[in-house]
C-alpha atoms as a PDB file:
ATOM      1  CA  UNK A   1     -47.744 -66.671  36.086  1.00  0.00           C
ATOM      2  CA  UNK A   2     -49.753 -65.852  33.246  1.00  0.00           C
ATOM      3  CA  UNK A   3     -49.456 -62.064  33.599  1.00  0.00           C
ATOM      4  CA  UNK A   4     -46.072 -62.508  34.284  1.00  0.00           C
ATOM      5  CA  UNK A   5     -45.205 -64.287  31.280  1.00  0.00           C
ATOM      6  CA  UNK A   6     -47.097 -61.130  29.151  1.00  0.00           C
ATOM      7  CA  UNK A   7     -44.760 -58.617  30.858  1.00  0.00           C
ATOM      8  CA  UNK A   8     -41.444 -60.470  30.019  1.00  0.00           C
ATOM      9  CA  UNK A   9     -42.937 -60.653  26.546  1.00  0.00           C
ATOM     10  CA  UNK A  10     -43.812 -56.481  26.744  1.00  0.00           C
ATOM     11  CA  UNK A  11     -40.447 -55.961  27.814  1.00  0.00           C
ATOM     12  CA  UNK A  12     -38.548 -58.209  25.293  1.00  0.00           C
ATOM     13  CA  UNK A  13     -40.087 -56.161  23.061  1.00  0.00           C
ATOM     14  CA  UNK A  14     -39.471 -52.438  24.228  1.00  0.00           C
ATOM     15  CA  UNK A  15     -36.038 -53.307  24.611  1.00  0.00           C
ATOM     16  CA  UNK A  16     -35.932 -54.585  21.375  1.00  0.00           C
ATOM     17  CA  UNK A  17     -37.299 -51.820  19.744  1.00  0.00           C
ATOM     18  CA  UNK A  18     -35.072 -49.083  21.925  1.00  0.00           C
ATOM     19  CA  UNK A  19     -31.679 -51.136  20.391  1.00  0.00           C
ATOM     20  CA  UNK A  20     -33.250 -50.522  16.947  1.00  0.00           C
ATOM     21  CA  UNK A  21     -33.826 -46.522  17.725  1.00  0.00           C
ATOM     22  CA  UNK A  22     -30.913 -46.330  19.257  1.00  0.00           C
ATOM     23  CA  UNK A  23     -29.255 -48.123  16.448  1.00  0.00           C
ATOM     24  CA  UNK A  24     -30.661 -45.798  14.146  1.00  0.00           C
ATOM     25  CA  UNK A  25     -28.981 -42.781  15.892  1.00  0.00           C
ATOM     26  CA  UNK A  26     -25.608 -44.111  15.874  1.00  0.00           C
ATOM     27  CA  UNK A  27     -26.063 -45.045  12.197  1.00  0.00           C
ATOM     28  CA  UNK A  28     -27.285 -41.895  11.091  1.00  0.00           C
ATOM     29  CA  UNK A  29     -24.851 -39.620  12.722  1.00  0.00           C
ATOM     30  CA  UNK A  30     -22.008 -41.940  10.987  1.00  0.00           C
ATOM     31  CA  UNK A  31     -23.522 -41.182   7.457  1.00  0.00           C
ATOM     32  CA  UNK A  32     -23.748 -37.400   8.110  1.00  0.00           C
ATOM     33  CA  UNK A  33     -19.957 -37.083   9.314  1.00  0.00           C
ATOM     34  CA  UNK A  34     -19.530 -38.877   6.088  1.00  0.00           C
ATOM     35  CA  UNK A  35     -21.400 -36.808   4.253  1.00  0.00           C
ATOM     36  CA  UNK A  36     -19.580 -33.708   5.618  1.00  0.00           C
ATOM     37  CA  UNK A  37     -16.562 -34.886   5.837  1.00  0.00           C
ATOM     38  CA  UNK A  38     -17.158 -35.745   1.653  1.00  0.00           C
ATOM     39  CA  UNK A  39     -18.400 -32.212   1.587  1.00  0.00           C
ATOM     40  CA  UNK A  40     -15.269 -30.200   3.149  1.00  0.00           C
ATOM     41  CA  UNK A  41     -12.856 -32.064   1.071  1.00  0.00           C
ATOM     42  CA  UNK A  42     -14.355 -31.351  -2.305  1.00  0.00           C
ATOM     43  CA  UNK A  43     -14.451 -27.277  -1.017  1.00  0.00           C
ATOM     44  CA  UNK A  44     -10.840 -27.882  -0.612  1.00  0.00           C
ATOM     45  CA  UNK A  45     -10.058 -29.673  -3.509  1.00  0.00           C
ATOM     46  CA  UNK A  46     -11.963 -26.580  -5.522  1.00  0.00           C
ATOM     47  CA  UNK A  47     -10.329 -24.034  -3.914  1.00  0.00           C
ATOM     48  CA  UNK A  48      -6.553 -25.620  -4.786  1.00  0.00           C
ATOM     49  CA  UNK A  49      -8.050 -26.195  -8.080  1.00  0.00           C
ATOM     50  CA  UNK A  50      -6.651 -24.101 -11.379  1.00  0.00           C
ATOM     51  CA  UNK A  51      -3.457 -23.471 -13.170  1.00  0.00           C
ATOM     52  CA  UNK A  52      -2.375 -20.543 -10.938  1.00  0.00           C
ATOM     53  CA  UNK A  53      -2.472 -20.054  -7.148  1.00  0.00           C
ATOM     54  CA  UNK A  54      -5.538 -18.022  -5.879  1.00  0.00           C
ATOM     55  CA  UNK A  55      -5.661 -18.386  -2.286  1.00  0.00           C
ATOM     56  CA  UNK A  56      -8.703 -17.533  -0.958  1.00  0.00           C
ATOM     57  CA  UNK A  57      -9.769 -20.283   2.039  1.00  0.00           C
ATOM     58  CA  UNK A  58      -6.444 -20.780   3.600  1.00  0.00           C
ATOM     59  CA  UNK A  59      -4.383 -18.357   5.233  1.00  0.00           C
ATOM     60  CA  UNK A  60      -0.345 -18.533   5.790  1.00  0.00           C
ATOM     61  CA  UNK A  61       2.555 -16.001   7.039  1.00  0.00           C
ATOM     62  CA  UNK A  62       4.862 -14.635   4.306  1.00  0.00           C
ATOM     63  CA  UNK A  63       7.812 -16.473   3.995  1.00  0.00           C
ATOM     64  CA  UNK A  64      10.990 -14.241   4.945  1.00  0.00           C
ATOM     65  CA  UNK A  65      12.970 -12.930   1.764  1.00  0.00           C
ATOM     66  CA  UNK A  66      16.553 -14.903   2.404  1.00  0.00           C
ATOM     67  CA  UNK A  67      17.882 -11.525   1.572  1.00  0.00           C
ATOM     68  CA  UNK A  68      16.979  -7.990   1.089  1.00  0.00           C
ATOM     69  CA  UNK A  69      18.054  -4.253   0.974  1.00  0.00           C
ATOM     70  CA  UNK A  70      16.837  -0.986   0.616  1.00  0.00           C
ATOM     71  CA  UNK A  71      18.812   1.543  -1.732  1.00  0.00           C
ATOM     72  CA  UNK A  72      21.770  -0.877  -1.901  1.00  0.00           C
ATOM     73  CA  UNK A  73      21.961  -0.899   1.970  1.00  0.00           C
ATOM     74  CA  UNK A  74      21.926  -4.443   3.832  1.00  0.00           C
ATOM     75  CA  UNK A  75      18.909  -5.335   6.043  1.00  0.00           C
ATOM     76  CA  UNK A  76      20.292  -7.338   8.822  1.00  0.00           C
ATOM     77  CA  UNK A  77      18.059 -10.426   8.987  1.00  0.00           C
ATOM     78  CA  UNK A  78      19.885 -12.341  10.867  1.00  0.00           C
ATOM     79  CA  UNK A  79      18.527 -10.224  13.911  1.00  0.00           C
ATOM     80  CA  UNK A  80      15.687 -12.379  15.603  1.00  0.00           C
ATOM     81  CA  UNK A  81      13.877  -8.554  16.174  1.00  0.00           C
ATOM     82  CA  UNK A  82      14.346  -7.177  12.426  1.00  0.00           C
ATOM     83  CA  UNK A  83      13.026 -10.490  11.240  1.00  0.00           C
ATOM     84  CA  UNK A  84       9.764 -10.173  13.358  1.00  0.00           C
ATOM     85  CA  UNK A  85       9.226  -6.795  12.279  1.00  0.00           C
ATOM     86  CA  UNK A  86       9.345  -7.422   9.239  1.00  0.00           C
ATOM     87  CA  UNK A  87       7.000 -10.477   9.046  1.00  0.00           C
ATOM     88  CA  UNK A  88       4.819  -8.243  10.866  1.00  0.00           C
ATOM     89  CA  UNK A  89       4.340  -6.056   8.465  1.00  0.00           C
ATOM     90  CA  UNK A  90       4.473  -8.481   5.612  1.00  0.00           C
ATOM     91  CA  UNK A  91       1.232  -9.943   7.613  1.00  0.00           C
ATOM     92  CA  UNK A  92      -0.816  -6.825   7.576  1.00  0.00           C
ATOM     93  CA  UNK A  93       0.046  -5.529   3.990  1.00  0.00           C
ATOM     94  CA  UNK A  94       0.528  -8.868   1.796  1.00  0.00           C
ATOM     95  CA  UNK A  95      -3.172  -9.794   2.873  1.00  0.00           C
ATOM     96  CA  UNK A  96      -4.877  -6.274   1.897  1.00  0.00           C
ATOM     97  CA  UNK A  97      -6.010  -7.308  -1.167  1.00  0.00           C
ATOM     98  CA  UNK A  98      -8.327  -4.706  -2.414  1.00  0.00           C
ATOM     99  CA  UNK A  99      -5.458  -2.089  -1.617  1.00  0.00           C
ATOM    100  CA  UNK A 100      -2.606  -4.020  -2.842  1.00  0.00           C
ATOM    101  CA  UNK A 101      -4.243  -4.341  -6.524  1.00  0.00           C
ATOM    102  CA  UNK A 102      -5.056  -0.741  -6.894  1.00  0.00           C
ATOM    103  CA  UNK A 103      -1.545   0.287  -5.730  1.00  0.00           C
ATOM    104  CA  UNK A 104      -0.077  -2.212  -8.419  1.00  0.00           C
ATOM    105  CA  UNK A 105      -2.454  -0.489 -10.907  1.00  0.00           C
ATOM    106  CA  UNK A 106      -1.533   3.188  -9.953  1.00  0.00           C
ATOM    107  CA  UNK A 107       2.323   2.245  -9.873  1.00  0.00           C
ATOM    108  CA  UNK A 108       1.360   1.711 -13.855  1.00  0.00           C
ATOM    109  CA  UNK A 109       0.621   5.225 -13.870  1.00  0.00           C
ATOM    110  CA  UNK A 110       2.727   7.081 -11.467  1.00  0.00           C
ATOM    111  CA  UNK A 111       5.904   4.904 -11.484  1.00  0.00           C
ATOM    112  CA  UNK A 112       7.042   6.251 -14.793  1.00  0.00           C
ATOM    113  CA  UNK A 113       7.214   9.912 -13.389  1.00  0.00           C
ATOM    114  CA  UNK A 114       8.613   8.918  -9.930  1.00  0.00           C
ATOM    115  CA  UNK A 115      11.322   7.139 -11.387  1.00  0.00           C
ATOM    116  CA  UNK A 116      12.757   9.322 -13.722  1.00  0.00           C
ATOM    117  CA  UNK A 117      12.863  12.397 -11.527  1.00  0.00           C
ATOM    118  CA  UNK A 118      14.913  10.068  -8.390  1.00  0.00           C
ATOM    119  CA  UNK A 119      16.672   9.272 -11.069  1.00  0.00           C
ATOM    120  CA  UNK A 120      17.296  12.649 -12.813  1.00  0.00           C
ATOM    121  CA  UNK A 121      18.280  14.038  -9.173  1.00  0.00           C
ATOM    122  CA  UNK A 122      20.298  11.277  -8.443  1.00  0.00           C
ATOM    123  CA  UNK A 123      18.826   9.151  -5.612  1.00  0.00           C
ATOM    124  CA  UNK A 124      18.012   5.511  -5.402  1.00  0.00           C
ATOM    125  CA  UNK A 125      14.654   4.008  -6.879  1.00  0.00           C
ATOM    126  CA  UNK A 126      14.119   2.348  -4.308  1.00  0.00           C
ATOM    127  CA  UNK A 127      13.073   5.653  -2.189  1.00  0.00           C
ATOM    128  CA  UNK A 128       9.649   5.123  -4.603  1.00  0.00           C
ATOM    129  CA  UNK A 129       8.603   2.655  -1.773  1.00  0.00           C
ATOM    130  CA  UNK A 130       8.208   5.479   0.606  1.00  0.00           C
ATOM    131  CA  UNK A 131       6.125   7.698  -1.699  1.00  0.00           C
ATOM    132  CA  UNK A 132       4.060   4.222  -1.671  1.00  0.00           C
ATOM    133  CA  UNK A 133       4.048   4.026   2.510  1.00  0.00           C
ATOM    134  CA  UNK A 134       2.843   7.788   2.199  1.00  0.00           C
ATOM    135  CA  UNK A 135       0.342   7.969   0.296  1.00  0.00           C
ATOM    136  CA  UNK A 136      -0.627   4.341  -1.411  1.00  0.00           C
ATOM    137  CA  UNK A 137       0.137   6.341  -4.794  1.00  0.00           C
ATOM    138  CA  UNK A 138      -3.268   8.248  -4.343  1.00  0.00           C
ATOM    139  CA  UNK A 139      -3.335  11.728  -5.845  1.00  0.00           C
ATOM    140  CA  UNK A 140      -5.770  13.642  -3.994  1.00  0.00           C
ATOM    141  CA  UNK A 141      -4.557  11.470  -0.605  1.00  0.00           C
ATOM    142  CA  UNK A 142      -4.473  14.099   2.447  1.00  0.00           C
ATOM    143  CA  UNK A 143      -3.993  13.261   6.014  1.00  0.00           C
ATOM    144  CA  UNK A 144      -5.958  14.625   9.476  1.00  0.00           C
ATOM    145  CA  UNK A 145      -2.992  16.946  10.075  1.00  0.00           C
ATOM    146  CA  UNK A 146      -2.936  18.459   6.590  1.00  0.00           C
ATOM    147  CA  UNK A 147      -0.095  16.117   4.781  1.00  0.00           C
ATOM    148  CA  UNK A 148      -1.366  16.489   1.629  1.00  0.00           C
ATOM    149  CA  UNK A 149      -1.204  14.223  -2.210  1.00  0.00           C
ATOM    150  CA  UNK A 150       1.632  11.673  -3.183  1.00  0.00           C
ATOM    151  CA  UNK A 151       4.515  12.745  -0.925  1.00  0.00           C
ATOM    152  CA  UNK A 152       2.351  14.081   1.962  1.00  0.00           C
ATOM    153  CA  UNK A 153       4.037  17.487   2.421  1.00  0.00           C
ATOM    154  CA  UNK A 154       2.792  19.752   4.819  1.00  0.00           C
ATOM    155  CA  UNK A 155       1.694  22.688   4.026  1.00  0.00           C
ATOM    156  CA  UNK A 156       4.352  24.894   5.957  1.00  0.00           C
ATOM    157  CA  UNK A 157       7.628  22.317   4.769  1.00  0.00           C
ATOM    158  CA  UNK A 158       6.494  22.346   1.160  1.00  0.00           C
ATOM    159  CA  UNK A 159       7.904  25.406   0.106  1.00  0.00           C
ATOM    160  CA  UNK A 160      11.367  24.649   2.186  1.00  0.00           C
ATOM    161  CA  UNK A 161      11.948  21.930  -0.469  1.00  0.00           C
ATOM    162  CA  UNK A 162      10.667  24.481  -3.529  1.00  0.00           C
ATOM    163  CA  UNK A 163       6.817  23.718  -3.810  1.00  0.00           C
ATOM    164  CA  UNK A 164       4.712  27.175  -4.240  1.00  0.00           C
ATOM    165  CA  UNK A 165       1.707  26.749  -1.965  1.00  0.00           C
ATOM    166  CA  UNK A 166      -1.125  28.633  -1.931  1.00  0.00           C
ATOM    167  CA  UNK A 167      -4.972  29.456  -2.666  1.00  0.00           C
ATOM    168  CA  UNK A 168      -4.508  28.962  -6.463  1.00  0.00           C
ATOM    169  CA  UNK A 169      -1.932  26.890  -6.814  1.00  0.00           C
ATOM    170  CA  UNK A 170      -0.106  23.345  -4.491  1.00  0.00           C
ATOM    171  CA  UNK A 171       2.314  21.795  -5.923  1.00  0.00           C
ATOM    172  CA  UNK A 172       2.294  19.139  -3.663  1.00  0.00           C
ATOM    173  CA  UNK A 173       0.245  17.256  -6.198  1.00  0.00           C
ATOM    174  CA  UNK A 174       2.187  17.658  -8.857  1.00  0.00           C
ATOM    175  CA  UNK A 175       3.869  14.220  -8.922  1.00  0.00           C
ATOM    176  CA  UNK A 176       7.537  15.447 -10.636  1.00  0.00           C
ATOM    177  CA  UNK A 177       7.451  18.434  -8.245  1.00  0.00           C
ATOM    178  CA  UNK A 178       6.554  16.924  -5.391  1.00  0.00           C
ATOM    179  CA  UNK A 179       9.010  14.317  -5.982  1.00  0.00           C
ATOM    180  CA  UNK A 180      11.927  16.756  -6.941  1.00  0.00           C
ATOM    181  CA  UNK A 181      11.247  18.619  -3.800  1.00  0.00           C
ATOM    182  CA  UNK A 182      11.257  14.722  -1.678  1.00  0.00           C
ATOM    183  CA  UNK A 183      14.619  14.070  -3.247  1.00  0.00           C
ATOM    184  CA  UNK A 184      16.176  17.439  -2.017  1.00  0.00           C
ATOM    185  CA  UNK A 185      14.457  16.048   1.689  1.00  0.00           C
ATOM    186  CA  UNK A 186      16.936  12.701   1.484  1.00  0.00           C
ATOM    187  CA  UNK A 187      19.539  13.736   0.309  1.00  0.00           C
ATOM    188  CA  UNK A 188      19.736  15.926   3.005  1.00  0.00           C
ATOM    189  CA  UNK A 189      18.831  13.682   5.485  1.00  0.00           C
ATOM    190  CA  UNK A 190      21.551  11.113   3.815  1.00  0.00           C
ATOM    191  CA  UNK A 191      24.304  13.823   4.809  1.00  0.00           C
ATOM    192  CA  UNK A 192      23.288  14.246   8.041  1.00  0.00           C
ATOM    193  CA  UNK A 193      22.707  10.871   9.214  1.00  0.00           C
ATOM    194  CA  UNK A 194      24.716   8.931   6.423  1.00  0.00           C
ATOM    195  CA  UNK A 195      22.475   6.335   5.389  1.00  0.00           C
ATOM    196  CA  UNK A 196      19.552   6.269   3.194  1.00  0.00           C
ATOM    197  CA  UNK A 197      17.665   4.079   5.454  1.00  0.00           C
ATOM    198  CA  UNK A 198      18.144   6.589   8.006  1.00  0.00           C
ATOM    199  CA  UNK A 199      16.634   9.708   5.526  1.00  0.00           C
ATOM    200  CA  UNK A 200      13.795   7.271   4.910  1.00  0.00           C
ATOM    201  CA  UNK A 201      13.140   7.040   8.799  1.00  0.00           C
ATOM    202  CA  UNK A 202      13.516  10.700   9.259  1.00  0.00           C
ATOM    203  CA  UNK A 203      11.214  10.919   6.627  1.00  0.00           C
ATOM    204  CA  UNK A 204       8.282   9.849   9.149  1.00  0.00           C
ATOM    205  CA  UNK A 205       9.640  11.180  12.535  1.00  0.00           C
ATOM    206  CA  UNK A 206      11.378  14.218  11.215  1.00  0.00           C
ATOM    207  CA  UNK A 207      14.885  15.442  11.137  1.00  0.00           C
ATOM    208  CA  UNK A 208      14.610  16.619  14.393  1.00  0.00           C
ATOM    209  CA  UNK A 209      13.165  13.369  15.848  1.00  0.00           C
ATOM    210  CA  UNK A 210      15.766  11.015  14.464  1.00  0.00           C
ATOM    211  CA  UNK A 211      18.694  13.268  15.549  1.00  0.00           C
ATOM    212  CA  UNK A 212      17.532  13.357  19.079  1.00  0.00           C
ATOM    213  CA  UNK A 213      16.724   9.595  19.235  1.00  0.00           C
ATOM    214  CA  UNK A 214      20.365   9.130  17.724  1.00  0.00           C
ATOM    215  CA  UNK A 215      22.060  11.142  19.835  1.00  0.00           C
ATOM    216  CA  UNK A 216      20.665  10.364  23.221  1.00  0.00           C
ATOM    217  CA  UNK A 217      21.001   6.216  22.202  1.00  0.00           C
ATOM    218  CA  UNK A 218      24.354   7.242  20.817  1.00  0.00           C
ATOM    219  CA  UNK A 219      23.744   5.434  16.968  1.00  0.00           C
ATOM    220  CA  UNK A 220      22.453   6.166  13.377  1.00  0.00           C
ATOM    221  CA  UNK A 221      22.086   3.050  12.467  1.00  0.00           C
ATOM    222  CA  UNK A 222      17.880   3.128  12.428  1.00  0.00           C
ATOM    223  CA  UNK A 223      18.258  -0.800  13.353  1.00  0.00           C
ATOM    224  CA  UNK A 224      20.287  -0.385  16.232  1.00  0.00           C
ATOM    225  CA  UNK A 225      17.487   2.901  17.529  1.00  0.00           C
ATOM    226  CA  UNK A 226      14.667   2.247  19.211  1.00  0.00           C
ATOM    227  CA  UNK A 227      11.718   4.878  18.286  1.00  0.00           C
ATOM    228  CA  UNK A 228       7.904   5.240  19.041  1.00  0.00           C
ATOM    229  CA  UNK A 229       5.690   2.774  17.171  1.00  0.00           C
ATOM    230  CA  UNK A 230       5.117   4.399  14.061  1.00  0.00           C
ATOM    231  CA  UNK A 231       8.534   5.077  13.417  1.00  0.00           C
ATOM    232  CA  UNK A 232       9.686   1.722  14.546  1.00  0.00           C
ATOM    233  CA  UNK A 233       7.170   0.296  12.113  1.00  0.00           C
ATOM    234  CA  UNK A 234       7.519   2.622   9.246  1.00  0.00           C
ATOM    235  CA  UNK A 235      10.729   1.483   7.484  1.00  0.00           C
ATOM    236  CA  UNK A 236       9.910  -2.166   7.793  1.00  0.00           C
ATOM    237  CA  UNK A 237       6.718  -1.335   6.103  1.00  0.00           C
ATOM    238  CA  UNK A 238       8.150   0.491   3.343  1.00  0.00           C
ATOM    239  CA  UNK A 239      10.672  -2.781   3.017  1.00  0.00           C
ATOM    240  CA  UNK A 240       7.455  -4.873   2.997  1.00  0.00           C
ATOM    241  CA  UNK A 241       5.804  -2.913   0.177  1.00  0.00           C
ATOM    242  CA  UNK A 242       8.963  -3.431  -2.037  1.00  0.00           C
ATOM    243  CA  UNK A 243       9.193  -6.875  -1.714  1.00  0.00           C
ATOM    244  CA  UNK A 244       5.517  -7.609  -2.144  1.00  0.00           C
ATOM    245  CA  UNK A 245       4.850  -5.408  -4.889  1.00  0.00           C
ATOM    246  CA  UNK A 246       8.199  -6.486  -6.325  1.00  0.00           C
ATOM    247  CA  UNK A 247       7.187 -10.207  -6.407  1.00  0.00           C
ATOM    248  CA  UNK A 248       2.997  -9.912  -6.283  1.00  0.00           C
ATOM    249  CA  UNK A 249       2.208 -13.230  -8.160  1.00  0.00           C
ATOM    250  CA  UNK A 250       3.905 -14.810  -5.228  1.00  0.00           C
ATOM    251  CA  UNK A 251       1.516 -12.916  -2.797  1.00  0.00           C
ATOM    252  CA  UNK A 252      -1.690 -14.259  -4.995  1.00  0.00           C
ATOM    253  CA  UNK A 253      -1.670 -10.749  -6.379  1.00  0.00           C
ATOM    254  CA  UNK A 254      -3.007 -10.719 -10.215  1.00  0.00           C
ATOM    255  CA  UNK A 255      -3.802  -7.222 -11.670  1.00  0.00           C
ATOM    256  CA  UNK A 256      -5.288  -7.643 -15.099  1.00  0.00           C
ATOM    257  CA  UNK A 257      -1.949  -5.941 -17.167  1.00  0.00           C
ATOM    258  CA  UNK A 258      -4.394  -5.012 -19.728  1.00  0.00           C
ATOM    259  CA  UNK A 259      -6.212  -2.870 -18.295  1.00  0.00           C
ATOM    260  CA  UNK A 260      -3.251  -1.161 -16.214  1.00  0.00           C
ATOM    261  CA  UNK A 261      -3.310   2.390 -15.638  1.00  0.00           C
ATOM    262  CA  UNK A 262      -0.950   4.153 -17.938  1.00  0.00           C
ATOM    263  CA  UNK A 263       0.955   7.399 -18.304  1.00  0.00           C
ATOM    264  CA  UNK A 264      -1.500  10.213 -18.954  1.00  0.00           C
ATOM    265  CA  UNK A 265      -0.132  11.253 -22.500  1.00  0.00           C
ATOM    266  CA  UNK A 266      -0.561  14.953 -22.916  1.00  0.00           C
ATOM    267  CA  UNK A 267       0.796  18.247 -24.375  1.00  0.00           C
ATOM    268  CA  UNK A 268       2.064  21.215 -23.061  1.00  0.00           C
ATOM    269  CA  UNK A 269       0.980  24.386 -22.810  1.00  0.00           C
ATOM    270  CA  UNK A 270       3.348  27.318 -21.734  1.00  0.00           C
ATOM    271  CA  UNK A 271       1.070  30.174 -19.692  1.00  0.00           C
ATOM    272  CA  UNK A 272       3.084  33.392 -19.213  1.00  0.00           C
ATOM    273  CA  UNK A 273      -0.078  35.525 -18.087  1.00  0.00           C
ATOM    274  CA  UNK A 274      -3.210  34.967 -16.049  1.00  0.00           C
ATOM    275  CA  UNK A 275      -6.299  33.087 -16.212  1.00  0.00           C
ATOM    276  CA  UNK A 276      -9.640  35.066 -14.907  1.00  0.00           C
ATOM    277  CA  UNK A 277     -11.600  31.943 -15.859  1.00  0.00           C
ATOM    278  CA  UNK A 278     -10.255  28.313 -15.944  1.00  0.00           C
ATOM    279  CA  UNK A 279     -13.309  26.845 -17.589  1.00  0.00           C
ATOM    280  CA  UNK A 280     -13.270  29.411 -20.567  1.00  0.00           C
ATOM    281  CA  UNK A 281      -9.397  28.405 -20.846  1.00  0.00           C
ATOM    282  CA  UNK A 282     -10.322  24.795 -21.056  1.00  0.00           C
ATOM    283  CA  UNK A 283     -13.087  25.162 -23.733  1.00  0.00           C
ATOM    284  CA  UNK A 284     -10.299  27.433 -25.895  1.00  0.00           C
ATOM    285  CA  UNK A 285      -8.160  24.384 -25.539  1.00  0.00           C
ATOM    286  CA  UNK A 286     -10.764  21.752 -27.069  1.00  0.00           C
ATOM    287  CA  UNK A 287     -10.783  20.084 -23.442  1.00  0.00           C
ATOM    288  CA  UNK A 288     -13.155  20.638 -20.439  1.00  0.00           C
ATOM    289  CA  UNK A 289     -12.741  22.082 -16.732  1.00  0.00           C
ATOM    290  CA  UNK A 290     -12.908  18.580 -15.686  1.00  0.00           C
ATOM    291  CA  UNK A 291      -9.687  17.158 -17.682  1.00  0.00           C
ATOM    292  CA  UNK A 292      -7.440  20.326 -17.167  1.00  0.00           C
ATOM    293  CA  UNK A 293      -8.155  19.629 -13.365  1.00  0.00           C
ATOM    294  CA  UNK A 294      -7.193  15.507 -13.911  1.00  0.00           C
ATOM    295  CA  UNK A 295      -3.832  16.256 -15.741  1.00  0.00           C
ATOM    296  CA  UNK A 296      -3.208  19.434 -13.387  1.00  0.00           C
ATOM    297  CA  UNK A 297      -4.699  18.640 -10.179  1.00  0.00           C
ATOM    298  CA  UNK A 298      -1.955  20.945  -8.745  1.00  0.00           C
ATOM    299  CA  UNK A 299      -4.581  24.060  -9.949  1.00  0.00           C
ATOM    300  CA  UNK A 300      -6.473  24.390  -6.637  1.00  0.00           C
ATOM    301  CA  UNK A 301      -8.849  27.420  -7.797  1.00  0.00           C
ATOM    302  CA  UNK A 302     -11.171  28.526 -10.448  1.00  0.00           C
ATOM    303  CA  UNK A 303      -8.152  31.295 -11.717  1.00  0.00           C
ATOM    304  CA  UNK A 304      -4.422  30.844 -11.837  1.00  0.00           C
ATOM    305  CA  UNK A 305      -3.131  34.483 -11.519  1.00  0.00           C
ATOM    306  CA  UNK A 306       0.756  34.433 -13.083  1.00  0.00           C
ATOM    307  CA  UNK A 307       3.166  36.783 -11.329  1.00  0.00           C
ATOM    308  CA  UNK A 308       5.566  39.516 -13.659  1.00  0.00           C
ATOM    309  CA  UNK A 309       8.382  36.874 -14.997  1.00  0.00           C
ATOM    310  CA  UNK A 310       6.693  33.665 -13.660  1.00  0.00           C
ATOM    311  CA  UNK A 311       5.227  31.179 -16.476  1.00  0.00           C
ATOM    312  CA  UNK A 312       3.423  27.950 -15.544  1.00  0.00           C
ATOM    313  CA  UNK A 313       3.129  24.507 -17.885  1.00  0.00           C
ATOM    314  CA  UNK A 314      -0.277  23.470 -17.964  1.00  0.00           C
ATOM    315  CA  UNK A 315      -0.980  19.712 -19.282  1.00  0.00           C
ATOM    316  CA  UNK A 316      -3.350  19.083 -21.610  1.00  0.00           C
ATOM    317  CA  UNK A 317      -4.872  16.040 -23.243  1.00  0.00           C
ATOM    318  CA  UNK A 318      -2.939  15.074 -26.306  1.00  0.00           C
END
């Protein structure tokens, strides 16, 4: 009886002290989901904190324009398909950051130039947005096939639309020429396929491309054609870069306006015979090899040999 009585006791007691340990779990697992829970909301409560929206923890799609257009021309979003591709590529481009900002900086430079030559040859601004789809606005941008600076000529189309091309000289990175020689590309395209959105389109896949896709599906209207990917992409991204970099602030997007890239400001020199040594021509300038190359990156050798009743205007620092 005796020992009995001692193991009841032993027992009591072990159970006893189990409910406490056990206890002790349940209790301390409450006060850490406390603790965490505390934890998460105060991240969230900083991150929503400030006078102007910086998202950077939470993640949402675009909201759809309610209306848009592209060189006065409608975009039909009250298609179910034209609205998904274009809140596709709202998606991919609204949330690159990093690329978005320098674009918005460069458009402080390049912009200026872009504009008033569409303008001076009569086209619609908004055909800027596909010099952006090209080439992000970056000068020396070149592609794996050879496309080469703002408006990514190739080599061999270039001088079709009035760019000289060759060792010495590409004008293909001159942004006024270039862009002079991409307005004589849509309004070209415009007469063929009468539409602007349709010349931006054949912009990617070609004359050629777009005519044959036309024909055989028996439309110009690029939202009524089906074409491969890139194509079927490409306008809807260039309609994606307007509206974002039209209304950044919206898209979190906050370049710091004072220190936007500007207008190079420069004179101009009038060269009516060649240059054996570019350098040497710099120095007799005040200026070094390294600035004539930034305000003329067209200059693509160490010489610049001028042709009998040629003349070339080389840009200089002011």
């Amino acid at each position: 009886m005796r020992n009995f009585i001692v193991y009841v006791f032993v027992m009591a007691h072990k159970s006893r002290s189990l409910y406490l340990f056990l206890s002790g779990i349940v209790v301390g697992a409450i006060v850490v989901i406390g603790i965490s829970s505390t934890r998460i909301d105060s991240a969230a409560t900083t991150a929503e904190s400030g006078t102007e929206p910086k998202p950077q923890y939470r993640w949402f799609v675009p909201e759809l324009p309610q209306s848009l257009s592209f060189c006065s021309e409608n975009v039909p979003l009250d298609r179910w398909e034209v609205r998904e591709r274009l809140q596709r590529e709202l998606i991919v481009n609204s949330y690159q950051h990093g690329s978005m900002l320098y674009i918005l900086m460069l458009a402080g430079r390049y912009f200026p130039i872009i504009e008033e030559r569409l303008k001076a040859n009569g086209v619609p601004d908004d055909l800027k947005y596909v010099c952006v789809a090209e080439s992000s606005l970056q000068q020396n941008a070149l592609s794996g096939v050879g496309a080469a600076s703002f408006w990514q000529f190739m080599k061999d189309t270039g001088p079709r639309y009035g760019l000289e091309i060759n060792d010495e000289v590409d004008e293909r990175f001159n942004a006024a020429k270039a862009t002079d020689a991409a307005c004589k590309y849509f309004k070209e395209s415009n007469a063929k396929f009468g539409s602007w959105t349709a010349a931006a389109a054949s912009y990617n896949c070609g004359q050629a491309g777009f005519k044959n896709q036309a024909d055989f599906q028996e439309s110009q209207n690029y939202y009524d054609l089906i074409f491969p990917d890139e194509t079927n992409r490409y306008v809807f991204r260039i309609l994606a870069l307007k509206h974002i970099l039209s209304n950044f602030k919206n898209f979190g997007l906050y370049p710091l306006l004072s220190s936007d890239f500007k207008p190079l400001k420069s004179r101009t020199i009038v060269v009516e015979n060649s240059i054996e040594n570019l350098t040497n021509f710099a120095k007799s300038n005040n200026t070094t090899y390294k600035m004539l190359k930034i305000y003329n990156p067209w200059l693509r050798a160490h010489k610049l040999t001028v042709r009998p009743g040629k003349h070339y205007d080389i840009a200089l620092p002011e």
